[in-house]
Protein backbone atom coordinates (compact mmCIF):
# COMPACT_ATOMS: atom_id res chain seq x y z
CA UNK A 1 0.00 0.00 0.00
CA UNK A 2 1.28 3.02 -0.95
CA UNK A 3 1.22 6.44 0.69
CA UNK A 4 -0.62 9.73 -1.30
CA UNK A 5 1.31 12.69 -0.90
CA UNK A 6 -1.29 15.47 -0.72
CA UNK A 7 -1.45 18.06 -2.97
CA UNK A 8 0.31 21.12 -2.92
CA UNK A 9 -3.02 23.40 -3.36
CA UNK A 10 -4.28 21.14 -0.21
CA UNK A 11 -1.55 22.76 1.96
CA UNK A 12 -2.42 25.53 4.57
CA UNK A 13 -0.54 28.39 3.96
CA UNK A 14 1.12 29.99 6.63
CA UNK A 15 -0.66 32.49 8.42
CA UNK A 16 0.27 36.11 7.54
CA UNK A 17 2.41 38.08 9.63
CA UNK A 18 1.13 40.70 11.34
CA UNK A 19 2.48 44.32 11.90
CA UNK A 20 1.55 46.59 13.80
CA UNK A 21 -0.30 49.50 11.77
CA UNK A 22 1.79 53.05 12.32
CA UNK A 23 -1.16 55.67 13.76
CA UNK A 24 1.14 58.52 13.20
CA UNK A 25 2.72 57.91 9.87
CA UNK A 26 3.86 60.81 8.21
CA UNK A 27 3.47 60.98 4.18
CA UNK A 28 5.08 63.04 2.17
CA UNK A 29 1.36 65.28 1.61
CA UNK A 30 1.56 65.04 5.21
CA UNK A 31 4.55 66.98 5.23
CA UNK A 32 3.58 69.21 2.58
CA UNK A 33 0.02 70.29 4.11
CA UNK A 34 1.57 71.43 7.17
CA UNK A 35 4.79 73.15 5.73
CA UNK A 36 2.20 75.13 3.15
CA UNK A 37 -0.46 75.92 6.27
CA UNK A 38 2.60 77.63 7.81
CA UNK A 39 4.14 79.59 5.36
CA UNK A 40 0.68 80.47 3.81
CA UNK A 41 -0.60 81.47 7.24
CA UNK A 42 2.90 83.23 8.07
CA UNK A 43 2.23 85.67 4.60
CA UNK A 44 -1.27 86.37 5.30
CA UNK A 45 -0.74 87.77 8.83
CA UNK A 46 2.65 89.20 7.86
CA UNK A 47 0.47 91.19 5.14
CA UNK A 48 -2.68 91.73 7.01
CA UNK A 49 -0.92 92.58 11.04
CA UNK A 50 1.93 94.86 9.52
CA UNK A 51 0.23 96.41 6.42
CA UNK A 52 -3.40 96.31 6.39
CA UNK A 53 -3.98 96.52 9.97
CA UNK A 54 -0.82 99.15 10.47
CA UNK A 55 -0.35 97.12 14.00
CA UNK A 56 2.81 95.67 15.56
CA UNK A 57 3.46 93.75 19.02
CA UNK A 58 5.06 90.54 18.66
CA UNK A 59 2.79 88.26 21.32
CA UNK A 60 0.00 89.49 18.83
CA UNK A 61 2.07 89.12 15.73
CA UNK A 62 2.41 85.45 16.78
CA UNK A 63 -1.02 84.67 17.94
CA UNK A 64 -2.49 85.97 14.82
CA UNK A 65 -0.12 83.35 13.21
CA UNK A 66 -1.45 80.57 15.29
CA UNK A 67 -4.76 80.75 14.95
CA UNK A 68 -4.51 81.54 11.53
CA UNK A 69 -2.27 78.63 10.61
CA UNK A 70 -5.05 76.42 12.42
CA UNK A 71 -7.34 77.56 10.28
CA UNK A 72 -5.73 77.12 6.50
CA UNK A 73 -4.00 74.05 7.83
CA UNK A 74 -7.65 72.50 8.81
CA UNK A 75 -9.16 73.68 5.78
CA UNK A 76 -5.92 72.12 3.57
CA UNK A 77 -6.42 68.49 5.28
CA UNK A 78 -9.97 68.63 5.09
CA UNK A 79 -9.66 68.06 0.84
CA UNK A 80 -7.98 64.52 1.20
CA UNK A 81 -8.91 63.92 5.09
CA UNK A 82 -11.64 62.61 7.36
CA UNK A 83 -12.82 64.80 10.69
CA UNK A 84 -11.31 62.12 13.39
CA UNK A 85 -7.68 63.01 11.33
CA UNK A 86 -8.32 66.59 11.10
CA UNK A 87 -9.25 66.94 15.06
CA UNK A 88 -6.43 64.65 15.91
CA UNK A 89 -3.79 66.77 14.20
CA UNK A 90 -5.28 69.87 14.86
CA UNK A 91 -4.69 68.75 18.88
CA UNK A 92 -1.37 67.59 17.94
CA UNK A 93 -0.92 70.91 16.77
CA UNK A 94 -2.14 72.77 19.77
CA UNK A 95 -0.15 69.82 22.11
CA UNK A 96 3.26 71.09 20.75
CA UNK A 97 3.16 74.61 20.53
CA UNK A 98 2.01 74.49 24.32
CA UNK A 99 4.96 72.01 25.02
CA UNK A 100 7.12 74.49 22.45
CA UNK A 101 5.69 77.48 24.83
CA UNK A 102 6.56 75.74 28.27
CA UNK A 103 10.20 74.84 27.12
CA UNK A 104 10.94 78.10 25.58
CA UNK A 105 10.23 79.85 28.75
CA UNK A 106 11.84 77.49 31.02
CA UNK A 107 15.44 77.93 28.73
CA UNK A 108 14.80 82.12 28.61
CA UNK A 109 15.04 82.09 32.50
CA UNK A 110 17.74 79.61 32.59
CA UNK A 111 19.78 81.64 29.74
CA UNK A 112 18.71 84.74 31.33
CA UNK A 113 19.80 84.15 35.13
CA UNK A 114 23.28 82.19 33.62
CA UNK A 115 23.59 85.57 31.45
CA UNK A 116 22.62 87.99 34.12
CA UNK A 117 25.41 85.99 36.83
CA UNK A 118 28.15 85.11 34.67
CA UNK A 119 30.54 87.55 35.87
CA UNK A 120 30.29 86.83 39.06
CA UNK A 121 30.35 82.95 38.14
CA UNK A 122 33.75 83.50 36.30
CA UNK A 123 35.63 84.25 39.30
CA UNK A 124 36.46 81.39 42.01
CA UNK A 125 36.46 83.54 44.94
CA UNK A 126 32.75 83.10 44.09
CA UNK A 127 32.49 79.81 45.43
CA UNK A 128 35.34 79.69 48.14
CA UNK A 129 34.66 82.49 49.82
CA UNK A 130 32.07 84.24 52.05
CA UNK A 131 30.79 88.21 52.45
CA UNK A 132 32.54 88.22 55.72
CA UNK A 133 33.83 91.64 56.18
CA UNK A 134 33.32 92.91 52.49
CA UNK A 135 30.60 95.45 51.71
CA UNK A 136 27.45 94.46 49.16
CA UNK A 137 29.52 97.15 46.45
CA UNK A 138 32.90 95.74 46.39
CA UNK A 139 34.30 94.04 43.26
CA UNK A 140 33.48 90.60 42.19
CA UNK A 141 37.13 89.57 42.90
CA UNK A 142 36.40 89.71 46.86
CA UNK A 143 34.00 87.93 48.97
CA UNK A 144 31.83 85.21 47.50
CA UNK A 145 28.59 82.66 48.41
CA UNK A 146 30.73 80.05 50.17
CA UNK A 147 28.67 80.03 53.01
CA UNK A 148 25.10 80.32 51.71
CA UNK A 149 25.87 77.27 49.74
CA UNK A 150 27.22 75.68 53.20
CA UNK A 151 24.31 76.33 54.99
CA UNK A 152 21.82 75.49 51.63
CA UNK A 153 23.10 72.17 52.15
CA UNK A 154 22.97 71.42 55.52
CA UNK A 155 19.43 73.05 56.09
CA UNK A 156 17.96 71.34 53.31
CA UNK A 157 19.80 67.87 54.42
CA UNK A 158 18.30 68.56 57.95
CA UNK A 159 15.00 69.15 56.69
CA UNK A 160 14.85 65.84 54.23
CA UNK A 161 16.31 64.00 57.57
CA UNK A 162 12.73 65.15 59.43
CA UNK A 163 10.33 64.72 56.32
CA UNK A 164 11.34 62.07 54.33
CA UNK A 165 10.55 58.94 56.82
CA UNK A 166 7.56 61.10 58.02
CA UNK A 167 6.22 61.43 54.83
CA UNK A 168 7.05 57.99 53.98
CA UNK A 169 5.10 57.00 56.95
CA UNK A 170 1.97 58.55 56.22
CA UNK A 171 1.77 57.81 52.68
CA UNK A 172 2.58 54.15 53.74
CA UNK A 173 -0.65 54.35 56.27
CA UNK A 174 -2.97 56.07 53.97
CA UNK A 175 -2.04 53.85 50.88
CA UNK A 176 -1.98 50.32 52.28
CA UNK A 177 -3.02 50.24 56.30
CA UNK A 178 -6.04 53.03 56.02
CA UNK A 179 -8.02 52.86 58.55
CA UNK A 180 -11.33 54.90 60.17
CA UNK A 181 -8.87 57.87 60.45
CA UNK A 182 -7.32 58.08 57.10
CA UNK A 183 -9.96 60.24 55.31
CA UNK A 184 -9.02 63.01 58.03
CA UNK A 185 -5.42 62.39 57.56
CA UNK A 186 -5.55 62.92 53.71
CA UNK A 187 -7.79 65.77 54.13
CA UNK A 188 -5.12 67.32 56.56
CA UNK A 189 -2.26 66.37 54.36
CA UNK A 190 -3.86 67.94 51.34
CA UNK A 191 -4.63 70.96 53.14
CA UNK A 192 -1.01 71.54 53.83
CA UNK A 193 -0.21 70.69 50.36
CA UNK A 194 -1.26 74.77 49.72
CA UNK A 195 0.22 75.89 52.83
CA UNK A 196 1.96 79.20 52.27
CA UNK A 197 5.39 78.80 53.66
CA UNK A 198 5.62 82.12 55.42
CA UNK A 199 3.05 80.57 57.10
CA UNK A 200 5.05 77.85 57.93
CA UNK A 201 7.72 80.20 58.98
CA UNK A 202 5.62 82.22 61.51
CA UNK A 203 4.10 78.59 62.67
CA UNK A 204 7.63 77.61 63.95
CA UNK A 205 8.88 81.25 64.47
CA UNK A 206 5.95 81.67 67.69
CA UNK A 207 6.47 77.65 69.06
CA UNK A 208 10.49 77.24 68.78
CA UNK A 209 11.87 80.48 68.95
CA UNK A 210 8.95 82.72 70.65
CA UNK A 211 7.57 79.63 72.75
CA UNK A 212 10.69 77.33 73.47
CA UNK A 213 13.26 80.09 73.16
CA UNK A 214 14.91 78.97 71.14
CA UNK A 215 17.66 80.96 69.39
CA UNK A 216 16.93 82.03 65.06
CA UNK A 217 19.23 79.06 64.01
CA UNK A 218 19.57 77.09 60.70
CA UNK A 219 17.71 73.43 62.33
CA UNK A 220 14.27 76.26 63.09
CA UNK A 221 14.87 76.83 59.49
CA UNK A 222 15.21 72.98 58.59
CA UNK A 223 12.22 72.53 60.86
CA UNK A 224 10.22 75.25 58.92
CA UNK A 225 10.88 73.34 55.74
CA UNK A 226 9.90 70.27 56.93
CA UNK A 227 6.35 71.39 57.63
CA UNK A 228 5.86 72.43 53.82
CA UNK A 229 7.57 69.57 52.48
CA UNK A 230 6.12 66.25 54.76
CA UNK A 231 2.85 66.83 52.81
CA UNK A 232 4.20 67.07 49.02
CA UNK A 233 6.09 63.61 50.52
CA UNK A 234 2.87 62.26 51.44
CA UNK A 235 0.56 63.17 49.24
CA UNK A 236 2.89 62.08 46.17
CA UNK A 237 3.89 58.87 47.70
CA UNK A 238 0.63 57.87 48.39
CA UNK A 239 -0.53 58.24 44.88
CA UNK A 240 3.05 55.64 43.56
CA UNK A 241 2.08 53.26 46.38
CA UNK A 242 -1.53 53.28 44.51
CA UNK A 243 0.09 52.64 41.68
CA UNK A 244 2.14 49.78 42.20
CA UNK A 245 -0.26 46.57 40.85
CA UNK A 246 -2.75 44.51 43.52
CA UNK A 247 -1.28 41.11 42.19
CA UNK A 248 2.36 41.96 43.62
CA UNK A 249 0.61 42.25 47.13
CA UNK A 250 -1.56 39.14 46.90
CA UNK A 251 1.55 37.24 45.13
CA UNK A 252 3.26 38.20 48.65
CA UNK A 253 0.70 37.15 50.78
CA UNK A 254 -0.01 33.64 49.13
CA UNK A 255 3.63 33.23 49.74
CA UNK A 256 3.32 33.37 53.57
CA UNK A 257 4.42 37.41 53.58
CA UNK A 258 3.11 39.92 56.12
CA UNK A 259 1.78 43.37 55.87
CA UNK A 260 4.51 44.41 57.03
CA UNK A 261 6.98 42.70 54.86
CA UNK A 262 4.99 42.61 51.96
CA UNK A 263 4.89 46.19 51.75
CA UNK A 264 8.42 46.36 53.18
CA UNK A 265 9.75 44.07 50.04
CA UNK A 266 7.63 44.44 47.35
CA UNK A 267 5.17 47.41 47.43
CA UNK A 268 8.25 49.90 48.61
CA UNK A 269 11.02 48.86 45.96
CA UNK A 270 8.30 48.64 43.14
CA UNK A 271 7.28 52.49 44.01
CA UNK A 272 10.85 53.57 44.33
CA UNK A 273 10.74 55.63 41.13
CA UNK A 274 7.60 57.32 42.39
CA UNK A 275 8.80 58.32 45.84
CA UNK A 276 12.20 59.66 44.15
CA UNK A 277 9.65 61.93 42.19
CA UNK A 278 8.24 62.79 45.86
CA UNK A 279 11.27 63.73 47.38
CA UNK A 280 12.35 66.03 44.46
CA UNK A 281 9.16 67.87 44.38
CA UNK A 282 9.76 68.51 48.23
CA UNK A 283 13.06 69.27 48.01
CA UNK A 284 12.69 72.24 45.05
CA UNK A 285 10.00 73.54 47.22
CA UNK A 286 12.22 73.53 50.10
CA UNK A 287 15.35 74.43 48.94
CA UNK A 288 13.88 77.49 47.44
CA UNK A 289 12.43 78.72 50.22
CA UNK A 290 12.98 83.18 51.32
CA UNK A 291 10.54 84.02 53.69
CA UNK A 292 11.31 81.14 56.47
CA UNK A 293 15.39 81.50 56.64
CA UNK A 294 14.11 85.29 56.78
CA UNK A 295 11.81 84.90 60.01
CA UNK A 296 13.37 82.23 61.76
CA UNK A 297 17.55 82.41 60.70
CA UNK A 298 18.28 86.04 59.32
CA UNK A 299 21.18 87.09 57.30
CA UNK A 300 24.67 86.54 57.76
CA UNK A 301 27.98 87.11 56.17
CA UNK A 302 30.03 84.56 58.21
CA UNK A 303 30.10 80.84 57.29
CA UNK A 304 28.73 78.53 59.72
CA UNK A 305 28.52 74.78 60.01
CA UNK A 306 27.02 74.53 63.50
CA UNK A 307 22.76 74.54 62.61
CA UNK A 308 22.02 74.92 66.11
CA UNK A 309 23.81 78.20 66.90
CA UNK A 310 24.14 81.65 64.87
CA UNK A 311 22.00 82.68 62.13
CA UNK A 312 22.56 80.12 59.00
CA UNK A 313 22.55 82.06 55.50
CA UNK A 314 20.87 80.19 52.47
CA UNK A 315 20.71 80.83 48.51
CA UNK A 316 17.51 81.98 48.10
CA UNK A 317 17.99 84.36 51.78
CA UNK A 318 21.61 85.36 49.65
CA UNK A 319 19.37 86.41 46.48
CA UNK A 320 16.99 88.24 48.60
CA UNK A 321 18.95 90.67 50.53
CA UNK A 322 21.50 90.96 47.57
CA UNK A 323 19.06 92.58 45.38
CA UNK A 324 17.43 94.10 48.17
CA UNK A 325 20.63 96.48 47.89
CA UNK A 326 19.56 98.03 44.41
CA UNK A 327 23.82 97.68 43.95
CA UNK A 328 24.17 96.50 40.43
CA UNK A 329 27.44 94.48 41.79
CA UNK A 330 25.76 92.68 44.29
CA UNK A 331 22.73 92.14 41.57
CA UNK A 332 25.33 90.35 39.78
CA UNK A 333 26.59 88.11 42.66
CA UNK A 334 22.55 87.86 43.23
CA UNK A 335 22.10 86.28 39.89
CA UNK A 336 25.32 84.10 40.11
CA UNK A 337 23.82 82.71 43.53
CA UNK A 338 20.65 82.22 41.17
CA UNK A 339 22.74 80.11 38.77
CA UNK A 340 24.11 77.85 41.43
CA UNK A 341 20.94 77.23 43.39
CA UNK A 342 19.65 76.18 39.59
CA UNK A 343 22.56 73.69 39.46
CA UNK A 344 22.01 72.25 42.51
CA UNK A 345 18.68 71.72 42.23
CA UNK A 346 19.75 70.19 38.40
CA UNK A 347 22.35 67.92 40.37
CA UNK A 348 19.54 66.75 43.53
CA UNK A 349 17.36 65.98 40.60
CA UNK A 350 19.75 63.86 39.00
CA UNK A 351 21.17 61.66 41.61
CA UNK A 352 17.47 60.98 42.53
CA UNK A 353 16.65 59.56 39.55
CA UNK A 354 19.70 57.68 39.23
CA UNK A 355 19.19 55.89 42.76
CA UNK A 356 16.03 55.29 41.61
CA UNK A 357 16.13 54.12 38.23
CA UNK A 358 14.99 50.56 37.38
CA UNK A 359 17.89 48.25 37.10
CA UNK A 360 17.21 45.53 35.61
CA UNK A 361 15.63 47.78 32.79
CA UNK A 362 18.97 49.15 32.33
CA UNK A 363 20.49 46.60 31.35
């Protein structure tokens, strides 16, 4: 008996691959359509602001221009286009120029402060030195912000030492103990999420130093800080602890885990990105803080690396009282002291995210 080989039109053909269909492919009418919208729209109001109109102002100059390049460039798609594709790009549209607005203004203060400080930046007496003994008017090549960066540091390191595990704790309770008293919590925490921090200031300025007696030092100021920053802490953490999937937590418990270690070992690491995000946004409120190292620290021109004795100068305090002069010199060191609290805060930001970036996703 001998074997049939079946035909070859009997054979299944393989299935088709499948790839995934590109939503935002770009053609080359694509391309076109919005290049012509722009210059077409650029020309009319070019013609009409400047000529017919006999108006200038460049805010309205560019306006005009917007809305009416969203005009000829819905009125272009809508020959070769359906309505979902015209709405969608038209948003797309709108999405970037706000991105395009947010970015630009961001880089004009950066370039403007770097600009406005860079001759005081350019000398290292700047960064060595402090304004002990030299006068808000003398040259760039004496004195320097030595020790508002010394006690920048130590009051904000203070005031991360107080909030961080504080915060951590309540956004820990809220998110997975909760509880018959967590709606008041979270109502108090986001209440002092829009606490003014010269309120803050005053708050610890009548119970430390009025109440206690204690002396204006740089820990009132850390203490000050903490207040406003314990509730961006908890408020953000709570909301990455939400985050972080059910099925890790019942995983752990299946496996014989506690609350405790469960959210110890798996819900805490899992968040980790989340809470770094926490503790930045607490510590650029913080470390940009006036109005409490004004109320509770003052001014000095001394450096001092003892927070619980002496007035403690900061950055932002630096900034304050060096424009407060109306000198243009110390304006300049003003705007330098600008440029390094922006570096700092670049540098905090930074090491954050690279503590808590995901490592096995970097590999």
């Amino acid at each position: 008996m001998t074997a049939t080989l079946p035909d070859v039109d009997q054979l299944e053909s393989p299935p088709p691959v499948r790839r995934p269909r590109r939503i935002r492919k770009s053609t080359l009418d694509d391309r076109l359509e919005l290049a012509g919208s722009l210059l077409a729209s650029l020309g009319l109001v070019a013609v009409l602001y400047g000529h017919v109109f006999a108006t200038n102002g460049v805010v309205g100059f560019l306006v005009c221009w917007y809305v009416a390049f969203l005009v000829i460039y819905a009125v272009t798609m809508s020959f070769a286009n359906p309505r979902p594709i015209i709405v969608d790009r038209l948003v797309a549209a709108t999405t970037y120029v706000v991105a395009g607005i947010v970015v630009a203004a961001l880089a004009s203060a950066i370039i403007f402060t770097f600009s406005k400080g860079w001759q005081a930046l350019s000398h290292s007496n700047f960064y060595t030195q402090d304004m002990a003994g030299v006068s808000p008017d003398a040259a760039l090549n004496r004195g320097g912000i030595y020790h508002a960066i010394v006690g920048t540091v130590i009051e904000i390191a203070i005031a991360v030492a107080i909030s961080m595990p504080l915060g951590l704790v309540t956004a820990v309770y809220l998110s997975e103990v909760g509880g018959r008293w967590a709606r008041s919590v979270r109502t108090v925490v986001e209440a002092m999420t829009a606490l003014p921090e010269i309120l803050a200031g005053l708050f610890v300025y009548v119970v430390l130093i009025v109440g206690v007696g204690m002396p204006k030092t740089g820990f009132a100021v850390s203490v000050a800080m903490s207040v406003t920053m314990v509730p961006i802490i908890a408020r953000s953490g709570e909301v990455a602890l939400r985050i972080v999937p059910r099925g890790l937590r019942e995983a752990s418990e299946a496996l014989g885990g506690t609350e405790w270690r469960t959210t110890m070992r798996v819900v805490l690491p899992s968040a980790r990105a989340g809470l770094a995000t926490a503790l930045i946004l607490s510590i650029a409120r913080g470390i940009g803080e006036t109005a409490i190292p004004l109320l509770v620290s003052g001014a000095s021109s001394f450096t001092n690396y003892d927070p619980f004795t002496n007035p403690m100068n900061s950055l932002p305090l630096f900034i304050y009282t060096s424009y407060a002069t109306h000198e243009p010199i110390a304006i300049e060191r003003a705007f330098g002291a600008a440029s390094v609290l922006l570096v700092m805060v670049l540098i905090l930001f930074v090491a954050a995210r690279f503590v808590a970036r995901d490592r096995k996703g970097s590999r």
